[in-house]
PDB file of N, CA and C in Angstrom:
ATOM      1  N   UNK A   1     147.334 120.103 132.133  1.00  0.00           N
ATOM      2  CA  UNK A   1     146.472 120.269 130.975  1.00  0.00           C
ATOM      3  C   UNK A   1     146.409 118.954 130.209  1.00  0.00           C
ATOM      4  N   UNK A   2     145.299 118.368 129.398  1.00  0.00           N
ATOM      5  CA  UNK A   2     144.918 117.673 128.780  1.00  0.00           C
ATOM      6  C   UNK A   2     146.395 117.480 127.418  1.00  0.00           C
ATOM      7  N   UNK A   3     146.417 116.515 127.338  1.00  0.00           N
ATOM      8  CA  UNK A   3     146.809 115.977 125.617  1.00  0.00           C
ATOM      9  C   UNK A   3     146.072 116.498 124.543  1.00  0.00           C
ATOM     10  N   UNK A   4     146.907 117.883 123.822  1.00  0.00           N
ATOM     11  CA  UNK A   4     146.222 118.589 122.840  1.00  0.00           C
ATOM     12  C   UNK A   4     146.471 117.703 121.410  1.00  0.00           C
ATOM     13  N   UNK A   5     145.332 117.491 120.301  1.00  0.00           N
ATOM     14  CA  UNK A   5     145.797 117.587 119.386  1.00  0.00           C
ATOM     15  C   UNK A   5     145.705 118.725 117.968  1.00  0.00           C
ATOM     16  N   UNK A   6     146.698 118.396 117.147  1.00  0.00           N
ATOM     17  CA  UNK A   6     146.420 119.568 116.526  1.00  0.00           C
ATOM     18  C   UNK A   6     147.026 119.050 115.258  1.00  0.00           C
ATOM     19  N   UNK A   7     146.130 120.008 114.121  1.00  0.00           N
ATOM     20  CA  UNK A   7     146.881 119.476 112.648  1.00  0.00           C
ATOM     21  C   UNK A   7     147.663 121.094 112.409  1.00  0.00           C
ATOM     22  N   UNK A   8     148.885 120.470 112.010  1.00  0.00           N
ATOM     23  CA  UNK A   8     149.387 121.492 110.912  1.00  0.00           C
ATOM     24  C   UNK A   8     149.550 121.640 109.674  1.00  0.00           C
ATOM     25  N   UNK A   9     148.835 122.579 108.745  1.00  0.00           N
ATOM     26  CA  UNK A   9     148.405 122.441 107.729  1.00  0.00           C
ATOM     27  C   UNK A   9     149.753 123.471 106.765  1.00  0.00           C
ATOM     28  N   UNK A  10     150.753 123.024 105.959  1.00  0.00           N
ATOM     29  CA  UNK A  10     151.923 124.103 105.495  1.00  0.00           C
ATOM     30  C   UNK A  10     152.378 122.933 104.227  1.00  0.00           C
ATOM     31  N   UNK A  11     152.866 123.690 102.927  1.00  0.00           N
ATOM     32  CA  UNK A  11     153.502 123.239 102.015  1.00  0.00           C
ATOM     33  C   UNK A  11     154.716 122.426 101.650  1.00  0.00           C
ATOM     34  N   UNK A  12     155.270 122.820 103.198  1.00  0.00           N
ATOM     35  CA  UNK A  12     157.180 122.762 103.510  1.00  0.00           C
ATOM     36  C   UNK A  12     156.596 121.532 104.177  1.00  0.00           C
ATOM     37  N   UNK A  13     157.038 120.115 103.501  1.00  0.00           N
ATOM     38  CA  UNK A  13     157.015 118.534 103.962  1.00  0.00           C
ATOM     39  C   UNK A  13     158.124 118.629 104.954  1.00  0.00           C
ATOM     40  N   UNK A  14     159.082 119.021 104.623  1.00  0.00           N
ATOM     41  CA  UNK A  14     160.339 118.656 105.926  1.00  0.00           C
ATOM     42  C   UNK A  14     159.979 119.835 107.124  1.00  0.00           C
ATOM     43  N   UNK A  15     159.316 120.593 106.994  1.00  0.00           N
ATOM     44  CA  UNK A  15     159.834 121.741 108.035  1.00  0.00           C
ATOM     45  C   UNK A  15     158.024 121.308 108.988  1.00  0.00           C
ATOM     46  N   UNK A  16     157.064 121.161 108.032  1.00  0.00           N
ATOM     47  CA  UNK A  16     155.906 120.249 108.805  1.00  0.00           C
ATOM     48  C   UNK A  16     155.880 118.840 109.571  1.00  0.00           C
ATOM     49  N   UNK A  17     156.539 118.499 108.662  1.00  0.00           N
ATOM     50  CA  UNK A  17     157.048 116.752 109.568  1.00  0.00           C
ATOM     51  C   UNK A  17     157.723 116.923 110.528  1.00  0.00           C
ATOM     52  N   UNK A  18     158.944 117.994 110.415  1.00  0.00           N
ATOM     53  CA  UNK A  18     159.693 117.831 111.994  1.00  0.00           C
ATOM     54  C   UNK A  18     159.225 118.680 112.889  1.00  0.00           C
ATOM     55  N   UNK A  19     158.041 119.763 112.276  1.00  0.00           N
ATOM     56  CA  UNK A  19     156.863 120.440 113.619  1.00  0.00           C
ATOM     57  C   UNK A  19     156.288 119.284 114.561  1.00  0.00           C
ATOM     58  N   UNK A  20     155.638 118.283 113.623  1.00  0.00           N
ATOM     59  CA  UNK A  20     154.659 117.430 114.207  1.00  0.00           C
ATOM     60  C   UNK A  20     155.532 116.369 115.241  1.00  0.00           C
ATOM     61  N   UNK A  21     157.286 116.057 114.732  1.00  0.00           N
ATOM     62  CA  UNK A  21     157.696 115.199 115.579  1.00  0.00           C
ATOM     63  C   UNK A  21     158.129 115.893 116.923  1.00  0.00           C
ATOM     64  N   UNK A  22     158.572 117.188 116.459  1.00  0.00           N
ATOM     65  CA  UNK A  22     159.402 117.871 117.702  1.00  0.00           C
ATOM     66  C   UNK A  22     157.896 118.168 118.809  1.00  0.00           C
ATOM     67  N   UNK A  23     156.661 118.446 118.436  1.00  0.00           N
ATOM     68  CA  UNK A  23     156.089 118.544 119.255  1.00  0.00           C
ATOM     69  C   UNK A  23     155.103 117.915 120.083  1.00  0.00           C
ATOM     70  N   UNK A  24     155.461 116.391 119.075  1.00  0.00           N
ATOM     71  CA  UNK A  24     155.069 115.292 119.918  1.00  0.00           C
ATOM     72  C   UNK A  24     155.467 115.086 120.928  1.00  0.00           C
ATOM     73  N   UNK A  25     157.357 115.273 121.261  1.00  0.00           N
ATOM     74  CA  UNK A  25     158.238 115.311 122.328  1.00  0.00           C
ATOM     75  C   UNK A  25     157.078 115.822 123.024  1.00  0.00           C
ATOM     76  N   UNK A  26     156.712 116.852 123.016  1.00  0.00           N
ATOM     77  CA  UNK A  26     156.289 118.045 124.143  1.00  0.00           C
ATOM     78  C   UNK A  26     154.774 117.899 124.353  1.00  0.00           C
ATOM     79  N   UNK A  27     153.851 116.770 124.356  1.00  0.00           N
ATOM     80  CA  UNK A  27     153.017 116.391 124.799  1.00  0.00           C
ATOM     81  C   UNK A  27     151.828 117.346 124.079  1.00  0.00           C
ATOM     82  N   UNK A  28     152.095 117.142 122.242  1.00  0.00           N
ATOM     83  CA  UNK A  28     151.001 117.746 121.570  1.00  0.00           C
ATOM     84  C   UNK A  28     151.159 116.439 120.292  1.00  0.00           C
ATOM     85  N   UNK A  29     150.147 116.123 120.652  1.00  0.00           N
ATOM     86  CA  UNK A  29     149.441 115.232 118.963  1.00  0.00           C
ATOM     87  C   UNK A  29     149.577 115.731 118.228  1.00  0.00           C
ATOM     88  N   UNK A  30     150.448 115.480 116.799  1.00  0.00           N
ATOM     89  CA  UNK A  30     150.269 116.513 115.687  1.00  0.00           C
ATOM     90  C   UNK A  30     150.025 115.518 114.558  1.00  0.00           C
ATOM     91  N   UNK A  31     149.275 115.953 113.693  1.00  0.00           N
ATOM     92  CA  UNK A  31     149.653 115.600 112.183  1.00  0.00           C
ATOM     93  C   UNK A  31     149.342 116.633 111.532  1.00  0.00           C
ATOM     94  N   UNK A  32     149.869 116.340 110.158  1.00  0.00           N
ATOM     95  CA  UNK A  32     150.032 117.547 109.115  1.00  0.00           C
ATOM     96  C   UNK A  32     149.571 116.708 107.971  1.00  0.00           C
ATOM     97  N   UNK A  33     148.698 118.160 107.036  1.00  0.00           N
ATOM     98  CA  UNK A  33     148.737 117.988 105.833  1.00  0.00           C
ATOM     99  C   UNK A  33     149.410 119.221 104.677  1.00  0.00           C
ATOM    100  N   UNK A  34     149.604 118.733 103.356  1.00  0.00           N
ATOM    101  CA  UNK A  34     150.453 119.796 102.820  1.00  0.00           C
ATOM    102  C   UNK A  34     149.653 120.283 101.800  1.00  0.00           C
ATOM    103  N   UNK A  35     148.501 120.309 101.952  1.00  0.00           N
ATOM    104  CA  UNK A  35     147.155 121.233 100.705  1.00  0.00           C
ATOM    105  C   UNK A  35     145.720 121.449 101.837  1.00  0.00           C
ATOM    106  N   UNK A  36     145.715 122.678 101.519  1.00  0.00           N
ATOM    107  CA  UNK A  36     144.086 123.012 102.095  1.00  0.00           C
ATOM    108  C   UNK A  36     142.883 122.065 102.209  1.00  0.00           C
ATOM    109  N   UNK A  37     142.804 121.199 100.955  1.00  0.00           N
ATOM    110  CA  UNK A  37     141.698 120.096 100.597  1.00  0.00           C
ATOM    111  C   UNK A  37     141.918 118.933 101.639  1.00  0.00           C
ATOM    112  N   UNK A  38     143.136 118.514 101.891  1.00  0.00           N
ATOM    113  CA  UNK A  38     143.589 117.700 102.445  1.00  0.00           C
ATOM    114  C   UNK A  38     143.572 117.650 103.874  1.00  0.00           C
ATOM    115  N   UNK A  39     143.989 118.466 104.254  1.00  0.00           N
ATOM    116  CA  UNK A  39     143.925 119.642 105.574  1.00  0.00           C
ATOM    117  C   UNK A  39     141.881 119.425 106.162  1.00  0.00           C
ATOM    118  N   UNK A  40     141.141 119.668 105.279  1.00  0.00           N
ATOM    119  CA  UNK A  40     139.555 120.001 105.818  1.00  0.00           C
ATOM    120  C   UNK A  40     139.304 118.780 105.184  1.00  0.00           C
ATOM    121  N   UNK A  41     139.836 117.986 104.474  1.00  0.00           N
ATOM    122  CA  UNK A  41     139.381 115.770 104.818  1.00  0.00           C
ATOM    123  C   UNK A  41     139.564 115.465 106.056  1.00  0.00           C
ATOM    124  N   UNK A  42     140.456 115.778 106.728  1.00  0.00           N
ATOM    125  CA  UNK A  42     141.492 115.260 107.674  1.00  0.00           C
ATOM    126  C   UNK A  42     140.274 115.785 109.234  1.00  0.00           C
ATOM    127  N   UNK A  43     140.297 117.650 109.125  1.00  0.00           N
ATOM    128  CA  UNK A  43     139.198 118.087 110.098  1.00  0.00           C
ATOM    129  C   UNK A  43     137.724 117.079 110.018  1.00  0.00           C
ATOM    130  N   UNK A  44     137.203 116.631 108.860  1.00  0.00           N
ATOM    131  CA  UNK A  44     135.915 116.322 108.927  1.00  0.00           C
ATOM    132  C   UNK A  44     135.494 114.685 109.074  1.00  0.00           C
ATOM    133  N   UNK A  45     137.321 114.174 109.493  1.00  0.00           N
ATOM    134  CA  UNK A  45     137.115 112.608 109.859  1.00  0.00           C
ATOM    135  C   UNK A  45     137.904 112.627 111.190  1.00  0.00           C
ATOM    136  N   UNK A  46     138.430 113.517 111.578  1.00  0.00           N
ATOM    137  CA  UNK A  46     138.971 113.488 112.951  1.00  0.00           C
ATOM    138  C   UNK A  46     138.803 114.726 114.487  1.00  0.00           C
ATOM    139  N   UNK A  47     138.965 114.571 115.329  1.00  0.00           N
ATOM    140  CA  UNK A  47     139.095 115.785 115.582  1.00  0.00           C
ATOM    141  C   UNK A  47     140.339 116.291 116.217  1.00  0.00           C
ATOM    142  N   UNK A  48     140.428 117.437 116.372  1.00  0.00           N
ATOM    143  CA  UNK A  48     141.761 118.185 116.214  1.00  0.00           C
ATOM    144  C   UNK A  48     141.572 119.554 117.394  1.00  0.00           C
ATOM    145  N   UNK A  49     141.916 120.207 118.529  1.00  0.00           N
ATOM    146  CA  UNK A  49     141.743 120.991 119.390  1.00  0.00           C
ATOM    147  C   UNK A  49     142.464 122.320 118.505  1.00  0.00           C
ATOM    148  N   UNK A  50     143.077 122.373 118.167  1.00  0.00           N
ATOM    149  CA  UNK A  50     143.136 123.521 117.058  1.00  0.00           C
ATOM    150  C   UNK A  50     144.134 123.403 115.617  1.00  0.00           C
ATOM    151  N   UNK A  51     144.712 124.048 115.269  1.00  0.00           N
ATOM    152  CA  UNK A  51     144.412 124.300 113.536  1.00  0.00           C
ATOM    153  C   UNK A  51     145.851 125.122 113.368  1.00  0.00           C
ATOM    154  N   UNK A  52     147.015 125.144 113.049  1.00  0.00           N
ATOM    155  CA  UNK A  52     148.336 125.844 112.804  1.00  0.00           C
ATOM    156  C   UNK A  52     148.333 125.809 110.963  1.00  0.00           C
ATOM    157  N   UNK A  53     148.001 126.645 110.281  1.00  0.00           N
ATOM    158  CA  UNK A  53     148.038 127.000 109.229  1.00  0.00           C
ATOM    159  C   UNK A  53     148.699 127.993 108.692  1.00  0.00           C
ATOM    160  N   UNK A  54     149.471 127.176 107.552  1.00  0.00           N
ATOM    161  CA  UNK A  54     150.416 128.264 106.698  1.00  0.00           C
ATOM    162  C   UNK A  54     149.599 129.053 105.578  1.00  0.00           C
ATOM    163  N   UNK A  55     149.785 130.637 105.940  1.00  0.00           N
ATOM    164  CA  UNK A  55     148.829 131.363 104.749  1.00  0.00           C
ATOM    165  C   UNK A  55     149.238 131.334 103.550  1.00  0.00           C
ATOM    166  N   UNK A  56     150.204 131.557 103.227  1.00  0.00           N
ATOM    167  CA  UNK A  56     150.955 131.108 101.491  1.00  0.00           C
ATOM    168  C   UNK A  56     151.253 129.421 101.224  1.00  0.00           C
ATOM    169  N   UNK A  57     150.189 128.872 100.153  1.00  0.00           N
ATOM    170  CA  UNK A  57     150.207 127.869  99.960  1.00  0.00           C
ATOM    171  C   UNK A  57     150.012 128.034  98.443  1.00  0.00           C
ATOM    172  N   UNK A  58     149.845 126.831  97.680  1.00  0.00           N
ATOM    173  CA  UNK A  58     149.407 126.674  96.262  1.00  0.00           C
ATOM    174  C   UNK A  58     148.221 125.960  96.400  1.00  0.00           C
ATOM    175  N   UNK A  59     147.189 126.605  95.270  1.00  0.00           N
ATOM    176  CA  UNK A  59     146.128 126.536  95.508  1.00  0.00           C
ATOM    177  C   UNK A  59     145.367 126.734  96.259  1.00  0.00           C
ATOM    178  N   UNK A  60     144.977 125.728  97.110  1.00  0.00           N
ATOM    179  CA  UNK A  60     143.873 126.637  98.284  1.00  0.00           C
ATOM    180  C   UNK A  60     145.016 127.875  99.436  1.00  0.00           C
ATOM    181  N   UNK A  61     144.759 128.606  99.123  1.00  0.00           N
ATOM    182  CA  UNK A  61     145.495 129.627  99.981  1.00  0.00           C
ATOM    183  C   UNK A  61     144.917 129.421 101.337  1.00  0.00           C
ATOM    184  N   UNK A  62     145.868 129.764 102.498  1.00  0.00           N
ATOM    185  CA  UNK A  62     145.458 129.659 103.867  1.00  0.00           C
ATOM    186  C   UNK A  62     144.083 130.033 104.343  1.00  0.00           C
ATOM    187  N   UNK A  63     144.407 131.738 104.003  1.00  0.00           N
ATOM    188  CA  UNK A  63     142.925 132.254 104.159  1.00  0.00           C
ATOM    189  C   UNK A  63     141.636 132.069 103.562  1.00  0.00           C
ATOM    190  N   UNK A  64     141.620 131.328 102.222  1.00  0.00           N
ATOM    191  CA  UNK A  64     140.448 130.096 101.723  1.00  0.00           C
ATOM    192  C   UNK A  64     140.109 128.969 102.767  1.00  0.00           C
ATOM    193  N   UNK A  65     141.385 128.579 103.352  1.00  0.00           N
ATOM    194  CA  UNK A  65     140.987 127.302 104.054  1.00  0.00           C
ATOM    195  C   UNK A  65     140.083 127.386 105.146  1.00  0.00           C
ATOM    196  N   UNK A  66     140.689 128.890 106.474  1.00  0.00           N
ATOM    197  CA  UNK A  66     140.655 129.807 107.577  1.00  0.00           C
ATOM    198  C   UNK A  66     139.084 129.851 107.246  1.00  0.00           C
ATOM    199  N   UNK A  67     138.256 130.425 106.355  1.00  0.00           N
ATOM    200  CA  UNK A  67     137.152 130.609 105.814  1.00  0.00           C
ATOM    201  C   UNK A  67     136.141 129.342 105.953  1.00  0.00           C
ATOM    202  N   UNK A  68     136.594 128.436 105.226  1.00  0.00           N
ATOM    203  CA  UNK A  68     135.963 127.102 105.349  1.00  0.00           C
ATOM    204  C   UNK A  68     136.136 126.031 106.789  1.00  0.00           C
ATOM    205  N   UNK A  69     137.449 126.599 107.837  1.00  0.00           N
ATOM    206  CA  UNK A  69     137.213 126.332 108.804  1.00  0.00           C
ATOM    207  C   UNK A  69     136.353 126.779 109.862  1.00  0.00           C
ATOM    208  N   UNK A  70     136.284 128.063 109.604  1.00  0.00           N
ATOM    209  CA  UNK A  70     135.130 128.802 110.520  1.00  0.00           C
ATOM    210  C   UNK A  70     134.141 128.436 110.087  1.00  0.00           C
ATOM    211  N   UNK A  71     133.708 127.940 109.032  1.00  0.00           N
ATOM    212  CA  UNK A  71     132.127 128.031 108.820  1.00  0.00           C
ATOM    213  C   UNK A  71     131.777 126.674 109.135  1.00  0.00           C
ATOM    214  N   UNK A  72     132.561 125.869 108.939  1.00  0.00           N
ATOM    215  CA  UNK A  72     132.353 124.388 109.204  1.00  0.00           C
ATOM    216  C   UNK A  72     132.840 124.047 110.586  1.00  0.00           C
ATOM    217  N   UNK A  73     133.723 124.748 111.351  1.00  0.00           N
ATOM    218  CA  UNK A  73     134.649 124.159 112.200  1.00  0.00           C
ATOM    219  C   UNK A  73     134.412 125.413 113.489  1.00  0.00           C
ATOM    220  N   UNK A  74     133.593 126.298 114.010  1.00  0.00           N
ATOM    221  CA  UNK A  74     133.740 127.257 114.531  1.00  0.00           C
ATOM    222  C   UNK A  74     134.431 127.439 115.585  1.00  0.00           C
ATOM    223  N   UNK A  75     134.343 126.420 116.494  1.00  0.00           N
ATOM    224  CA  UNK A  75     134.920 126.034 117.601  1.00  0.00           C
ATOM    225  C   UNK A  75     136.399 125.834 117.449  1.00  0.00           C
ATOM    226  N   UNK A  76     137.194 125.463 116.655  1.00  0.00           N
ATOM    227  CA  UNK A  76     138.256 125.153 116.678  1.00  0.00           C
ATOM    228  C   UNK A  76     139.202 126.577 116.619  1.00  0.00           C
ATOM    229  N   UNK A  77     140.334 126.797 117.090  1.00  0.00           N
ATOM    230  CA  UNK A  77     141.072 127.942 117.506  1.00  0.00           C
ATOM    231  C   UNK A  77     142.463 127.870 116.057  1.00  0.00           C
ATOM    232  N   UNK A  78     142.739 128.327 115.070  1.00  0.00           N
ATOM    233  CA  UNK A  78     143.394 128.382 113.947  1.00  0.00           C
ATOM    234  C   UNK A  78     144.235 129.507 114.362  1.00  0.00           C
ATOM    235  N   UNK A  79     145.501 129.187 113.967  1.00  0.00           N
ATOM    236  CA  UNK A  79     146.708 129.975 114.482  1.00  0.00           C
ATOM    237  C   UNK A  79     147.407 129.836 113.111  1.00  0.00           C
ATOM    238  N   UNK A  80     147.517 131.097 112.433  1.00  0.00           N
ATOM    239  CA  UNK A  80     148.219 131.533 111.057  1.00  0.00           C
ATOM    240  C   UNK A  80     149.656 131.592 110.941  1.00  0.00           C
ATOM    241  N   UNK A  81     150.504 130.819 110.194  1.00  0.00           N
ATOM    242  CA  UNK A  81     152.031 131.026 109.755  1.00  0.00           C
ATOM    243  C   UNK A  81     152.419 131.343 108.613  1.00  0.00           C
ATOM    244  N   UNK A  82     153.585 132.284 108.262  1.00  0.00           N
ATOM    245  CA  UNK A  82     153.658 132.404 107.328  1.00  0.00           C
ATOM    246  C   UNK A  82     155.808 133.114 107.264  1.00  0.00           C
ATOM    247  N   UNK A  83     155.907 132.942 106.584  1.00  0.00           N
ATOM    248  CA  UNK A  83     157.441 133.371 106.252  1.00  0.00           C
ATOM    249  C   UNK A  83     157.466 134.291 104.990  1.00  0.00           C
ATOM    250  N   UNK A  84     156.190 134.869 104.990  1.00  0.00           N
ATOM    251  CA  UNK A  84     155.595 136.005 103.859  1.00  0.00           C
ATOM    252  C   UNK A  84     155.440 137.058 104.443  1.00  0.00           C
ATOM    253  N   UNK A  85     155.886 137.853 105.278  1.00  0.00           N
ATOM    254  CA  UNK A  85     155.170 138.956 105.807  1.00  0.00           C
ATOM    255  C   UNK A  85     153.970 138.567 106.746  1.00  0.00           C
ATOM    256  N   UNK A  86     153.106 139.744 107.448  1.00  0.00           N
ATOM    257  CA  UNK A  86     152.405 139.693 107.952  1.00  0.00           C
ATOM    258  C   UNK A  86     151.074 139.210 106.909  1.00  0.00           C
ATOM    259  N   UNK A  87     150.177 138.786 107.692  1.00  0.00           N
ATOM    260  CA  UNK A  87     148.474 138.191 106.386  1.00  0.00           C
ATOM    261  C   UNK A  87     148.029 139.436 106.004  1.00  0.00           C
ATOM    262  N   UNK A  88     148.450 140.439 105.957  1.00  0.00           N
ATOM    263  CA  UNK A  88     147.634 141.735 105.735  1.00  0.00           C
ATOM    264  C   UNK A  88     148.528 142.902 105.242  1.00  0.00           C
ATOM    265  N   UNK A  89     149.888 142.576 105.075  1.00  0.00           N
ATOM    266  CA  UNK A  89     150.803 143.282 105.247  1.00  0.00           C
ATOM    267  C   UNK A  89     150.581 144.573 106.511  1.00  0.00           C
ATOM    268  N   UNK A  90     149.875 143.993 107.568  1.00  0.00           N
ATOM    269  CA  UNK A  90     149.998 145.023 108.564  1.00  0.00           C
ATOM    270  C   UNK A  90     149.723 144.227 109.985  1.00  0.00           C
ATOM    271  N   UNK A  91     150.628 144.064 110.594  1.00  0.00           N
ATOM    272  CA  UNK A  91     151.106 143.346 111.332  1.00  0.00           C
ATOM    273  C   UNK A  91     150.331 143.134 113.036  1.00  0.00           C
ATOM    274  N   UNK A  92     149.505 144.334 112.882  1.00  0.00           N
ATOM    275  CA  UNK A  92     148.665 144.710 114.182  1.00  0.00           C
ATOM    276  C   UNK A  92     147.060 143.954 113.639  1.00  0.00           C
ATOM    277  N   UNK A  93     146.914 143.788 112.618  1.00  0.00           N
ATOM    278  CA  UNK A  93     145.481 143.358 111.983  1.00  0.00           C
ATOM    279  C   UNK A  93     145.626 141.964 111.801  1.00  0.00           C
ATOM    280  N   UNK A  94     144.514 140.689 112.849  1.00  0.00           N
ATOM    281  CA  UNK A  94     144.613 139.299 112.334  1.00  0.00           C
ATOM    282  C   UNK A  94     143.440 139.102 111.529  1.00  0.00           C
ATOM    283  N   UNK A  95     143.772 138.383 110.463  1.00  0.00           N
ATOM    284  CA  UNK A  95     142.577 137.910 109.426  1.00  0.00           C
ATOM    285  C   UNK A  95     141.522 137.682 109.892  1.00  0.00           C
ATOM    286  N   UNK A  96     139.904 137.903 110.485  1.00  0.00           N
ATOM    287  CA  UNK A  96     138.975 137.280 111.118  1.00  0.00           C
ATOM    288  C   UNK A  96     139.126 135.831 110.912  1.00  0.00           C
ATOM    289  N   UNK A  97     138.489 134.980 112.378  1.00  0.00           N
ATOM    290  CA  UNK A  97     138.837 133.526 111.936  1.00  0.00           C
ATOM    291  C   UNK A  97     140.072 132.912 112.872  1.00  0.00           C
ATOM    292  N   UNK A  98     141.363 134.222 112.812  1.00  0.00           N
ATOM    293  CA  UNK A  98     142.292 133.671 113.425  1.00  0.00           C
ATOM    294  C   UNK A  98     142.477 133.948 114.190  1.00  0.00           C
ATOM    295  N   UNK A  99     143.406 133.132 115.548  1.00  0.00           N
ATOM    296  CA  UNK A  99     143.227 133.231 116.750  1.00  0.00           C
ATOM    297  C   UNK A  99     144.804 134.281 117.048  1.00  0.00           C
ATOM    298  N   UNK A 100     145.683 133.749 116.164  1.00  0.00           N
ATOM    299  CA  UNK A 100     147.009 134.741 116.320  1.00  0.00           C
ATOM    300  C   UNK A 100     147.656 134.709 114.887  1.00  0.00           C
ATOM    301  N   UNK A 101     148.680 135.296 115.015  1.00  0.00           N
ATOM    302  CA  UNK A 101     149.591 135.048 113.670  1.00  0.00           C
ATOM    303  C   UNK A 101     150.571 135.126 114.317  1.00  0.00           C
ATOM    304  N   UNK A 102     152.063 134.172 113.625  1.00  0.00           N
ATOM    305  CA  UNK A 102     153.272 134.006 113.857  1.00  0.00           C
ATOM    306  C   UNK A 102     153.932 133.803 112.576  1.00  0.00           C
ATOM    307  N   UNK A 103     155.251 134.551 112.430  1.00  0.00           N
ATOM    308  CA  UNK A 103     155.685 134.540 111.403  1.00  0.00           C
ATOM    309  C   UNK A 103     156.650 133.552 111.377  1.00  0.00           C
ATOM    310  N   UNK A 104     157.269 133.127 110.224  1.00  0.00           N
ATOM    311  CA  UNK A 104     158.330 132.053 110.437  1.00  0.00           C
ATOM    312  C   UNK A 104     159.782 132.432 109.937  1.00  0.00           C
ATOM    313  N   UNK A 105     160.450 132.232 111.378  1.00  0.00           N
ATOM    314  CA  UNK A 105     160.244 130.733 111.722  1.00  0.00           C
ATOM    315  C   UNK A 105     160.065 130.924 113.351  1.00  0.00           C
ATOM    316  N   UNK A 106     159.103 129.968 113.405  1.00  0.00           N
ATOM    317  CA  UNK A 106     158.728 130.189 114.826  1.00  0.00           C
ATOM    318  C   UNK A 106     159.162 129.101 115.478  1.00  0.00           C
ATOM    319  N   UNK A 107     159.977 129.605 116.930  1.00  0.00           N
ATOM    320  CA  UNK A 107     160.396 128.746 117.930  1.00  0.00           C
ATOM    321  C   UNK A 107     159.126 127.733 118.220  1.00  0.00           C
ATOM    322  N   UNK A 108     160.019 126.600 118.651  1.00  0.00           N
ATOM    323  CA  UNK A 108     158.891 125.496 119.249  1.00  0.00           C
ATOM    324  C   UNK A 108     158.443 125.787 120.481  1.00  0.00           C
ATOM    325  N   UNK A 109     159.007 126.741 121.368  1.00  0.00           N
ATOM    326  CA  UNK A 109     158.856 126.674 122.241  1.00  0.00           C
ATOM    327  C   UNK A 109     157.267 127.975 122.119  1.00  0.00           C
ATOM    328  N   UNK A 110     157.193 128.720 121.312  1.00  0.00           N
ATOM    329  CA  UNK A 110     156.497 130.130 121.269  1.00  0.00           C
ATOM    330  C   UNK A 110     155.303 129.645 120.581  1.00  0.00           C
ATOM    331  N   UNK A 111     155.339 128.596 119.498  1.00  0.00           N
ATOM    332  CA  UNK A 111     154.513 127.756 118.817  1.00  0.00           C
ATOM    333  C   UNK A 111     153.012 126.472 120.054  1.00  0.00           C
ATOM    334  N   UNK A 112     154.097 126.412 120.658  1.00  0.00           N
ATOM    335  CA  UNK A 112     153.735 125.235 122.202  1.00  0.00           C
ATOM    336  C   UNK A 112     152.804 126.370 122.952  1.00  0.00           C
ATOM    337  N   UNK A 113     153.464 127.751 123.147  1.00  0.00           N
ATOM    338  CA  UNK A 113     152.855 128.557 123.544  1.00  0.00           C
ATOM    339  C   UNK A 113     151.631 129.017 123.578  1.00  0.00           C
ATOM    340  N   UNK A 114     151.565 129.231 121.973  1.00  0.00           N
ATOM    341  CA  UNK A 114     150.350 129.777 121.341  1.00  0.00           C
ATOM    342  C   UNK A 114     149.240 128.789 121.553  1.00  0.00           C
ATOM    343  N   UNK A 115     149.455 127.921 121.346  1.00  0.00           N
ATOM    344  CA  UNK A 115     148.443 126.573 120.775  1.00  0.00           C
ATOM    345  C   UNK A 115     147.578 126.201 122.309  1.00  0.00           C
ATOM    346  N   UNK A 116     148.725 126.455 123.675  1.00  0.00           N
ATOM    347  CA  UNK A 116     147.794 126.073 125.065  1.00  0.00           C
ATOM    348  C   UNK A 116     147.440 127.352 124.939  1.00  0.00           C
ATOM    349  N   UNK A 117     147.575 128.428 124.962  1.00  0.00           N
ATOM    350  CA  UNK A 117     146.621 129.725 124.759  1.00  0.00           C
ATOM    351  C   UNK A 117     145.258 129.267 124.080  1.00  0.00           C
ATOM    352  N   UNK A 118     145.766 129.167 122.572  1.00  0.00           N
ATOM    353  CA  UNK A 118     144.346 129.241 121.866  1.00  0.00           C
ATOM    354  C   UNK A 118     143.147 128.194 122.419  1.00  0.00           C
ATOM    355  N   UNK A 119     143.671 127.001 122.659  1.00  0.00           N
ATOM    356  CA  UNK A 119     142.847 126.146 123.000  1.00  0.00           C
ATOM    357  C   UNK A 119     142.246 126.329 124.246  1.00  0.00           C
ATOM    358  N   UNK A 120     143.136 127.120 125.763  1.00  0.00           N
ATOM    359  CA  UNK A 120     142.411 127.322 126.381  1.00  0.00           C
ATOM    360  C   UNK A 120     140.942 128.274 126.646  1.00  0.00           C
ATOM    361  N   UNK A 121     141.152 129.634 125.641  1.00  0.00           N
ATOM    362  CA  UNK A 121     140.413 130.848 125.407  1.00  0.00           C
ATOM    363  C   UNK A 121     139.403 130.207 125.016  1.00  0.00           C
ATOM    364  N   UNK A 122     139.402 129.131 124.274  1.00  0.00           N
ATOM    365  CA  UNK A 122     138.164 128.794 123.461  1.00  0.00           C
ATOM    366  C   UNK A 122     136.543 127.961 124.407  1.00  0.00           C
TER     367      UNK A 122
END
């Protein structure tokens, strides 16, 4: 498979920075941003094969962002995190928009998982 890249978009600076290094090891491009606004600068000057977003944030909430990625970004495959419960508090229901949800803390290895999934389906 191709060299994926992907942004991860989450509040937690240390626990995003060592996503993006640990899964550089493993033959995925990452960068991260830590605000929604920042996050859809980043989509609309680069491109990115899919989208790992934390739904509890400050200010732009995940599912604000999820919204403005689909409408601008359709193609791209967005995979929801959160260490809040499920996005719906119901665990069988994904937010439209998203391709999966994983709660945290999610293995790197299940994370690596998801991401050649989403990108391939698409």
């Amino acid at each position: 498979m191709d060299i994926l890249k992907a942004l991860l978009v989450d509040d937690e600076e240390e626990l995003v920075s060592t996503l993006v290094e640990r899964l550089g090891y493993r033959g995925v491009i990452a960068q991260y941003a830590l605000t929604g606004p920042d996050a859809l600068d980043k989509l609309r000057t680069e491109k990115f094969d899919v989208v790992v977003l934390d739904l509890k944030m400050p200010g732009m909430s995940g599912l604000d962002v999820l919204t403005v990625i689909k409408r601008e970004f359709p193609a791209i495959p967005v995979l929801l995190i959160t260490g809040h419960g499920s996005p719906t508090d119901s665990s069988d229901v994904i937010p439209d928009g998203a391709y999966d949800f994983l709660p945290k803390p999610v293995s790197l290895e299940k994370l690596i998982e998801k991401i050649r999934e989403a990108v391939a389906a698409q």
